[in-house]
Protein backbone atom coordinates (compact mmCIF):
# COMPACT_ATOMS: atom_id res chain seq x y z
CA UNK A 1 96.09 -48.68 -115.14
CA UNK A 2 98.88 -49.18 -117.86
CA UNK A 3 98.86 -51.81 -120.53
CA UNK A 4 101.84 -53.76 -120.54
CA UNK A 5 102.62 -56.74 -122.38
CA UNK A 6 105.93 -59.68 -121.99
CA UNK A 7 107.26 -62.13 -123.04
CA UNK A 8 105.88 -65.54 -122.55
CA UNK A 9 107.66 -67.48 -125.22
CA UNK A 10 109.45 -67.30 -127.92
CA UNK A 11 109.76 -69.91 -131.42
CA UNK A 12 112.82 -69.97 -133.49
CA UNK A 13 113.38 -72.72 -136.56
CA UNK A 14 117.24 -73.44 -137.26
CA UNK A 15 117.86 -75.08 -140.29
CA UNK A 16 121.48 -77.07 -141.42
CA UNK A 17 121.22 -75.48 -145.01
CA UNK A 18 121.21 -72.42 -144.00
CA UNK A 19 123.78 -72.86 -141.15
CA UNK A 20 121.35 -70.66 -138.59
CA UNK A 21 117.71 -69.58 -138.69
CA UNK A 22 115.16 -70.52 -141.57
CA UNK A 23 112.35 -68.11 -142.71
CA UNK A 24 110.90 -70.77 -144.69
CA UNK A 25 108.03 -71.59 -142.22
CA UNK A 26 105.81 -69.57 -141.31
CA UNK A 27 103.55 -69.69 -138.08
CA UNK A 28 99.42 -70.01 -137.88
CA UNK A 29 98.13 -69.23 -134.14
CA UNK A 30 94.17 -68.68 -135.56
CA UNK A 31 92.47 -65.97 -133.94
CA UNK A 32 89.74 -68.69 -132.43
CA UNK A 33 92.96 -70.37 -130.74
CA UNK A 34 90.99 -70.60 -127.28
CA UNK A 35 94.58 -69.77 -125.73
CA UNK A 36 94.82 -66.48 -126.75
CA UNK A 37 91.86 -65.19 -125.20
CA UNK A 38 91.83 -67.09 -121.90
CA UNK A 39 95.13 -66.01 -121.33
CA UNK A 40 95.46 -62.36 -122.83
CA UNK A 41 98.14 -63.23 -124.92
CA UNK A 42 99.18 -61.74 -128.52
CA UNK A 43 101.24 -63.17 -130.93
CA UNK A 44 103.95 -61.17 -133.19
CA UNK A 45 106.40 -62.71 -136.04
CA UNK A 46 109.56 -60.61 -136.72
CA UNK A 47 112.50 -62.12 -138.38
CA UNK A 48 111.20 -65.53 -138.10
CA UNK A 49 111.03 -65.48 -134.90
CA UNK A 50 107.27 -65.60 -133.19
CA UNK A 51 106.80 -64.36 -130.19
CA UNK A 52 103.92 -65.01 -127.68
CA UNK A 53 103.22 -62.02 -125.26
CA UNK A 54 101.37 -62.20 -121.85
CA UNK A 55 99.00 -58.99 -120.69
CA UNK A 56 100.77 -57.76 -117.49
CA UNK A 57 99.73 -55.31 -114.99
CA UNK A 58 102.12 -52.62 -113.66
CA UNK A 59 104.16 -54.79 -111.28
CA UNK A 60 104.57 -57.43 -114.17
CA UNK A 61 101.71 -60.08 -112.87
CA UNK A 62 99.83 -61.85 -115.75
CA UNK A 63 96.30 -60.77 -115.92
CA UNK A 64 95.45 -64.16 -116.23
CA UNK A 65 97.92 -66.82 -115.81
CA UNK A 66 96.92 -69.64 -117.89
CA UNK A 67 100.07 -71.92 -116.79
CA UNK A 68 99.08 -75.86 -117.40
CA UNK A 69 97.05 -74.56 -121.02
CA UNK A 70 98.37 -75.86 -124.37
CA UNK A 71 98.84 -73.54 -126.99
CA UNK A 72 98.79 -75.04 -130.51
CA UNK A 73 100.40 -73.19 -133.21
CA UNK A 74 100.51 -74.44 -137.13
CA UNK A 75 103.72 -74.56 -138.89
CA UNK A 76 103.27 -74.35 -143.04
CA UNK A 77 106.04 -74.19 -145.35
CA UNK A 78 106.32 -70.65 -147.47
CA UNK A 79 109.15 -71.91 -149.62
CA UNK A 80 108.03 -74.54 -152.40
CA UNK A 81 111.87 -75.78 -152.37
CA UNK A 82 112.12 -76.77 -148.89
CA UNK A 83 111.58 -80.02 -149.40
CA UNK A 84 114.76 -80.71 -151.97
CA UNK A 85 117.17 -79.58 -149.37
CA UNK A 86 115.47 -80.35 -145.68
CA UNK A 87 116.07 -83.98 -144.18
CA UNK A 88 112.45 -85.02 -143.04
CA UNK A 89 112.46 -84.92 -139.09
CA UNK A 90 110.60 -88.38 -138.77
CA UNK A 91 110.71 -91.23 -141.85
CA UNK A 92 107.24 -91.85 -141.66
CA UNK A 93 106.22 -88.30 -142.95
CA UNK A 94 102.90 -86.68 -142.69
CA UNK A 95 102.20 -84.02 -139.82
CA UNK A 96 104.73 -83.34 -137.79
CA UNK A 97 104.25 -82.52 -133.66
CA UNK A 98 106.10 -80.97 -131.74
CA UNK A 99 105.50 -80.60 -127.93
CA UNK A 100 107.47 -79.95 -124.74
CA UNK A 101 105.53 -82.95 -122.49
CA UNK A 102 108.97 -84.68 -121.35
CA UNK A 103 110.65 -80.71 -120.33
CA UNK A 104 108.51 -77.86 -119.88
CA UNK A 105 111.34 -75.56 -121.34
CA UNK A 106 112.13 -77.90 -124.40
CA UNK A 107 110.71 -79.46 -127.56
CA UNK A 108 110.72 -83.32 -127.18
CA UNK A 109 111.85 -84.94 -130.59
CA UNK A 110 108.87 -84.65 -133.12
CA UNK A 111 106.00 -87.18 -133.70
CA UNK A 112 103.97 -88.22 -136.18
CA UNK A 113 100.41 -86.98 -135.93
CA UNK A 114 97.12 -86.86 -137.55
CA UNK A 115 93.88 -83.87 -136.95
CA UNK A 116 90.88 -85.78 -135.47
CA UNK A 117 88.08 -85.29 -137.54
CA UNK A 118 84.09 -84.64 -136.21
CA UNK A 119 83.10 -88.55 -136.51
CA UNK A 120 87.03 -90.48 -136.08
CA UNK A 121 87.12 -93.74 -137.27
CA UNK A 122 89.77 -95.70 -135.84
CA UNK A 123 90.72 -98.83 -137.97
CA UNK A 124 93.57 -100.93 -135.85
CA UNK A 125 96.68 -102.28 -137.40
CA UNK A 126 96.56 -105.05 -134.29
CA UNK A 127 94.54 -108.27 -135.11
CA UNK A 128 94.46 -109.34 -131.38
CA UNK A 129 90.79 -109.13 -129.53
CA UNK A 130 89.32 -108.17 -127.02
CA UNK A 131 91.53 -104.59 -128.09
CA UNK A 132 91.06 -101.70 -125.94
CA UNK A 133 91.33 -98.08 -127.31
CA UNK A 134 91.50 -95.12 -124.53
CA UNK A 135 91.68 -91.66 -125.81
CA UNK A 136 93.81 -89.30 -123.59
CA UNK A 137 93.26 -85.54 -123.09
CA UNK A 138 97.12 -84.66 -121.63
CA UNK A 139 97.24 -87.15 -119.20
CA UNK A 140 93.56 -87.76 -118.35
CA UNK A 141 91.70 -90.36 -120.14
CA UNK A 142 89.04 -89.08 -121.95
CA UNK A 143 86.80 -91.94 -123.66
CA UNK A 144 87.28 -95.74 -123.56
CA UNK A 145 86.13 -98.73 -126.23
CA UNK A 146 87.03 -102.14 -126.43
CA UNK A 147 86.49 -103.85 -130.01
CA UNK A 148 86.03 -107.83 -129.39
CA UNK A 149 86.31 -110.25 -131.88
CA UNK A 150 84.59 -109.54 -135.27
CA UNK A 151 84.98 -105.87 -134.99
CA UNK A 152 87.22 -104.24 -137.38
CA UNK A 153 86.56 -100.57 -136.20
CA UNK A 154 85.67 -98.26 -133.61
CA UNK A 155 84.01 -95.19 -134.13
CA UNK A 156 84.33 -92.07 -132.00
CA UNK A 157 82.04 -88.82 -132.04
CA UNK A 158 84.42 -86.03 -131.03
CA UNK A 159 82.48 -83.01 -132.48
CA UNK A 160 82.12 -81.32 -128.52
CA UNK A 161 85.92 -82.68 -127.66
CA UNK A 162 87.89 -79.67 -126.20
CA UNK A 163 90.19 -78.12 -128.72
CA UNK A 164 94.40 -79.58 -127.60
CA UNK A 165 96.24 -82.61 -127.75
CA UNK A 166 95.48 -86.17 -128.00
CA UNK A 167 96.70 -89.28 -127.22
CA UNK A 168 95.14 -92.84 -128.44
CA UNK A 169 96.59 -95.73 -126.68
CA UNK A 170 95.47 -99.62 -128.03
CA UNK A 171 95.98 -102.58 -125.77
CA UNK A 172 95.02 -106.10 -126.83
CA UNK A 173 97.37 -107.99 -124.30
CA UNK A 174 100.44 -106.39 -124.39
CA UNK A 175 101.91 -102.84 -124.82
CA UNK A 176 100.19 -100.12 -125.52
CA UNK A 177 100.38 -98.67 -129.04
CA UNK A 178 100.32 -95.13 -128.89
CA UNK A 179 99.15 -93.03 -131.75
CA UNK A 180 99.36 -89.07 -131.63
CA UNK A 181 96.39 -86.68 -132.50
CA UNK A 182 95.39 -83.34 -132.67
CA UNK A 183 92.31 -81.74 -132.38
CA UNK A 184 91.42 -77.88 -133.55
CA UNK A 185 89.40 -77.15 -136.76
CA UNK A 186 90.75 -74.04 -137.12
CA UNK A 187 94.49 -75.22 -137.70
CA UNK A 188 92.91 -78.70 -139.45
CA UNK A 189 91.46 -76.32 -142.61
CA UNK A 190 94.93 -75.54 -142.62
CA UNK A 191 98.06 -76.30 -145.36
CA UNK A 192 100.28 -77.55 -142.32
CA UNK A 193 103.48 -79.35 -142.21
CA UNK A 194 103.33 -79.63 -138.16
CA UNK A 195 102.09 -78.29 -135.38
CA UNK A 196 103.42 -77.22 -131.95
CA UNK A 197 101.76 -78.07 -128.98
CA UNK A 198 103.09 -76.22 -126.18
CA UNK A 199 102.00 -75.75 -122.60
CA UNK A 200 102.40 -73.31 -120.60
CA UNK A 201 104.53 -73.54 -117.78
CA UNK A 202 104.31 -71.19 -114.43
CA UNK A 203 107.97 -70.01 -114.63
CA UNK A 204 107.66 -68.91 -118.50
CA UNK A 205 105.79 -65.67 -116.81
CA UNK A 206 109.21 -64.34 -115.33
CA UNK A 207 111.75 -66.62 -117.01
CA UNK A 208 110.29 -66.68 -120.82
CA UNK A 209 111.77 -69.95 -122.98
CA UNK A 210 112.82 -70.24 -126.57
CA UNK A 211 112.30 -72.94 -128.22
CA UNK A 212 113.95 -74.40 -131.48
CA UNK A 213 112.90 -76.58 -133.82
CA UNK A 214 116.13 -77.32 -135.11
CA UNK A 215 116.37 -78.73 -139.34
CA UNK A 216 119.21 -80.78 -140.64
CA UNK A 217 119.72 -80.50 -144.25
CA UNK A 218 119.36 -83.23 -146.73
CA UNK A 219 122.28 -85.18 -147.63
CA UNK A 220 123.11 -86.96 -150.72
CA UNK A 221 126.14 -87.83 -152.74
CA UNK A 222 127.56 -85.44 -155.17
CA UNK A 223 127.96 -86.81 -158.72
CA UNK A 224 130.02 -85.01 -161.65
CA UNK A 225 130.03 -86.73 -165.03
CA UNK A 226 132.62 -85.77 -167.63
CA UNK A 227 132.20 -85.79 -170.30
CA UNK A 228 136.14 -85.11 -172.02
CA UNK A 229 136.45 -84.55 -175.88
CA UNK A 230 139.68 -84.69 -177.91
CA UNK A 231 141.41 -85.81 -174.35
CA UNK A 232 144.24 -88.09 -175.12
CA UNK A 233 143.97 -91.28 -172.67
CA UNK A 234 147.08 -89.90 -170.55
CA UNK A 235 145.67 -86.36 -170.73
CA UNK A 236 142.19 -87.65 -169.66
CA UNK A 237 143.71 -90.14 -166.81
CA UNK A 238 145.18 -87.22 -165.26
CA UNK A 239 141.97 -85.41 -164.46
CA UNK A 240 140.21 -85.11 -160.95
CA UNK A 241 138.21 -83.74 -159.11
CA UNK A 242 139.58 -81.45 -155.79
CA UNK A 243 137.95 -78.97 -153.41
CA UNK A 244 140.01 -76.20 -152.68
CA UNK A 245 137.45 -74.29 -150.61
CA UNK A 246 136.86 -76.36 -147.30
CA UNK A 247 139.28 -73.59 -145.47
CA UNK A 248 137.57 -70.55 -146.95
CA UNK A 249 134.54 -71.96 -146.00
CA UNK A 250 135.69 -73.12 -142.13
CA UNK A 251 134.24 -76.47 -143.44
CA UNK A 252 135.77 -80.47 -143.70
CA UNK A 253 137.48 -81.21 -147.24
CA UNK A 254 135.08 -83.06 -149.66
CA UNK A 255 137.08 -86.44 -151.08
CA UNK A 256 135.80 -87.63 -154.66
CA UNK A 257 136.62 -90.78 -156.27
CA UNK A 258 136.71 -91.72 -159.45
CA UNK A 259 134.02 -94.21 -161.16
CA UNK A 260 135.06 -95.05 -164.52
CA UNK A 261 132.11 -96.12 -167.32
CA UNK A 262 132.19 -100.32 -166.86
CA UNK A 263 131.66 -99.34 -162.44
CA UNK A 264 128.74 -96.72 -162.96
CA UNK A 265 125.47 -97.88 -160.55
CA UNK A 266 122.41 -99.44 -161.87
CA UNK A 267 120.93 -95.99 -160.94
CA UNK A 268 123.83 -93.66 -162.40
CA UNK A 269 123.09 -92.23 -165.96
CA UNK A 270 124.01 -94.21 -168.73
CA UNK A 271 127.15 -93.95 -170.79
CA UNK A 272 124.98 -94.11 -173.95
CA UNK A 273 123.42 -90.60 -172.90
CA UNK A 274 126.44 -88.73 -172.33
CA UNK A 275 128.43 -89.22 -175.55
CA UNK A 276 129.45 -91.10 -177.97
CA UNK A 277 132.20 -93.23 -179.08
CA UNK A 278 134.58 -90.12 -179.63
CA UNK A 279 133.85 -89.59 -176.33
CA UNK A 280 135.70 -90.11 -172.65
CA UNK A 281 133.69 -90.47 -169.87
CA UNK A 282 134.55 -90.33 -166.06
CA UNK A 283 132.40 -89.77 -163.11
CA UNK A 284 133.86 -88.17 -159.83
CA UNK A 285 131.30 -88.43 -156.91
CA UNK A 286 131.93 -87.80 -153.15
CA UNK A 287 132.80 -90.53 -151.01
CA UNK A 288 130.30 -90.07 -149.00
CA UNK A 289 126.79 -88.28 -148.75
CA UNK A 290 126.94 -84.46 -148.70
CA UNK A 291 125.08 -82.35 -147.00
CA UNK A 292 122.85 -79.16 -148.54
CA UNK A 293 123.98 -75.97 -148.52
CA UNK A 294 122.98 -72.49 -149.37
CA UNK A 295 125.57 -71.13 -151.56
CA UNK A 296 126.59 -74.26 -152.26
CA UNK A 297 130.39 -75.83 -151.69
CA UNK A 298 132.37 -73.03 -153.39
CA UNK A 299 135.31 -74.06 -155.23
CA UNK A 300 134.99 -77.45 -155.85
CA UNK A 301 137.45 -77.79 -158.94
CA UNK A 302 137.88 -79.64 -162.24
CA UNK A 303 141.87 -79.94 -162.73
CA UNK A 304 144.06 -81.36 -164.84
CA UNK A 305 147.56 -81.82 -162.82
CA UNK A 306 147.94 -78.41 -161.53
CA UNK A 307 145.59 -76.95 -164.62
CA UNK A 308 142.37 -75.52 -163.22
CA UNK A 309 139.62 -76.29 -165.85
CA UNK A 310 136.73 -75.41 -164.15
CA UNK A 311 137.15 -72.90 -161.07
CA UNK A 312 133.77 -73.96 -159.73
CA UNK A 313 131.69 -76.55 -160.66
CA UNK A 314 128.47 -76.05 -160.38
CA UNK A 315 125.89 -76.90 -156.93
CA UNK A 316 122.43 -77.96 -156.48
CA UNK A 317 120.35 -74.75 -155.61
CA UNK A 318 117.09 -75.38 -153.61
CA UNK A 319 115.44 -76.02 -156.85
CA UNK A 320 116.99 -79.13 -157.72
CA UNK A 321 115.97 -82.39 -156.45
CA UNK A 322 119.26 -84.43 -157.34
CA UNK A 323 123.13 -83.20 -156.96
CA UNK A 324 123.91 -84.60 -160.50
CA UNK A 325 125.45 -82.75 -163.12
CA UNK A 326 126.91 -83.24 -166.76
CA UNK A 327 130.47 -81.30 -166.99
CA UNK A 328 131.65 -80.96 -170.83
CA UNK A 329 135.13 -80.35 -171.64
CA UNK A 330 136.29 -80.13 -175.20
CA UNK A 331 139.77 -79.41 -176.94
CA UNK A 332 139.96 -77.94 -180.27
């Protein structure tokens, strides 16, 4: 007999900044992953792309179809930027999961989570008592404890808990709270930024998904300071700021205003470190938050009238953490 292998599924990350697919995270399936084995799969990354591969036999039938199995694969960040241009996914922060519970053939919106260590202590945010925690394996409760009054803590041995997905749900009354959890030593030794927890459906054997984990990028409000020198006043009231690249670019036109020196934020820099006296100071910023780009927004341009000073002013690359730069313009 032939060794064949398809598709089962296939991972993708899109990311705003880059206006289509990010190679910035890469993806951890451990060689322990219980997965794998059970259901003869391999993994392959090309392109940032990861692709999961079923064992087939000559008519195209999995080997072993391990349809209703979840599959968790780590997601760690390669670039040590990403965070200066990425908008984070949830506000809380932390590990990210992402799962396709609600549609087999979709990622649901991502959750915080946390790894469950060999001995969990659980410490409750809710003061009510009696409080009930149930831990949830999928759908099936797994292991029950009620704190009553006086108890701060609960304490749960999970050494010989099956490697997968975890839900712990705390009751004192009213509605659940529901926390998120993941359990798998292999991925917890791990440098992780999420996880994805995705289970196998019957129909991704002949009708293989892909599934995005789509980025927006982080958006923030471009600020240019000017700093003019031997600028008349009318020569100096006549600058501004104007993009003359949205077309090029198939993008929306960027509006600046101008913030003179007595309206700058409490958070803007201070006049005092920009120049002196001799000095004229202006500050254009957008008029609203911008979002990241790679390559930047080209030809965003300091004028005078007509007069192009500066062609393009300059962006924030992935290595900056703020959009604020100090433009210097002198006449002789």
């Amino acid at each position: 007999m032939s060794i064949h292998f398809r598709t089962l599924l296939e991972v993708e990350v899109e990311h705003g900044y880059y206006q289509g697919l990010c190679t910035d995270i890469d993806f951890v399936v451990p060689g322990s992953e219980q997965a794998l084995a059970a259901g003869k799969l391999l993994t392959r990354v090309r392109d940032g792309r990861l692709r999961v591969l079923f064992e087939a036999d000559d008519v195209g039938q999995a080997l072993r179809d391990i349809h209703g199995t979840t599959l968790l694969i780590g997601l760690r960040v390669v670039n040590p930027y990403f965070a200066n241009f990425t908008a984070p996914p949830i506000a809380s922060g932390g590990l990210l999961l992402y799962g396709n519970q609600n549609a087999p053939r979709n990622l649901d919106p991502a959750l915080a989570a946390k790894f469950i260590v060999p001995r969990q202590r659980i410490v409750p945010s809710h003061a009510g008592r009696p409080l009930t925690q149930v831990w949830q394996h999928g759908a099936n409760p797994l292991v029950k404890q009620t704190l009553l009054a006086g108890q701060d803590e609960a304490l749960f041995e999970t050494r010989d808990w099956p490697t997968g997905r975890y839900t712990l749900l705390e009751t004192a009354g009213g509605p659940a709270q529901a926390s998120h959890w993941l359990h798998s030593p292999a991925l917890a030794g791990e440098a992780l930024w999420g996880v994805l927890a995705l289970t196998v459906d019957q129909n991704f054997y002949v009708n293989p998904p892909t599934f995005r984990i789509v980025l927006q990028a982080r958006s923030e409000q471009l600020k240019y300071y000017v700093v003019a020198r031997n600028f008349g006043a009318t020569e100096f009231d006549q600058l501004q700021l104007a993009d003359a690249g949205a077309s090029e670019q198939e993008r929306d036109v960027l509006d600046f205003e101008k913030v003179l020196p007595a309206a700058f934020a409490t958070d803007d820099l201070p006049p005092s470190a920009l120049g002196n006296g001799s000095a004229r100071i202006v500050l254009f910023q957008s008029s609203a938050p911008v979002a990241r780009r790679a390559g930047g927004y080209r030809k965003l341009q300091l004028r005078r009238n007509a007069e192009v000073l500066v062609q393009h002013l300059p962006q924030a690359g992935s290595d900056r953490a703020q959009a604020r730069f100090i433009v210097h313009l002198a006449k002789p």
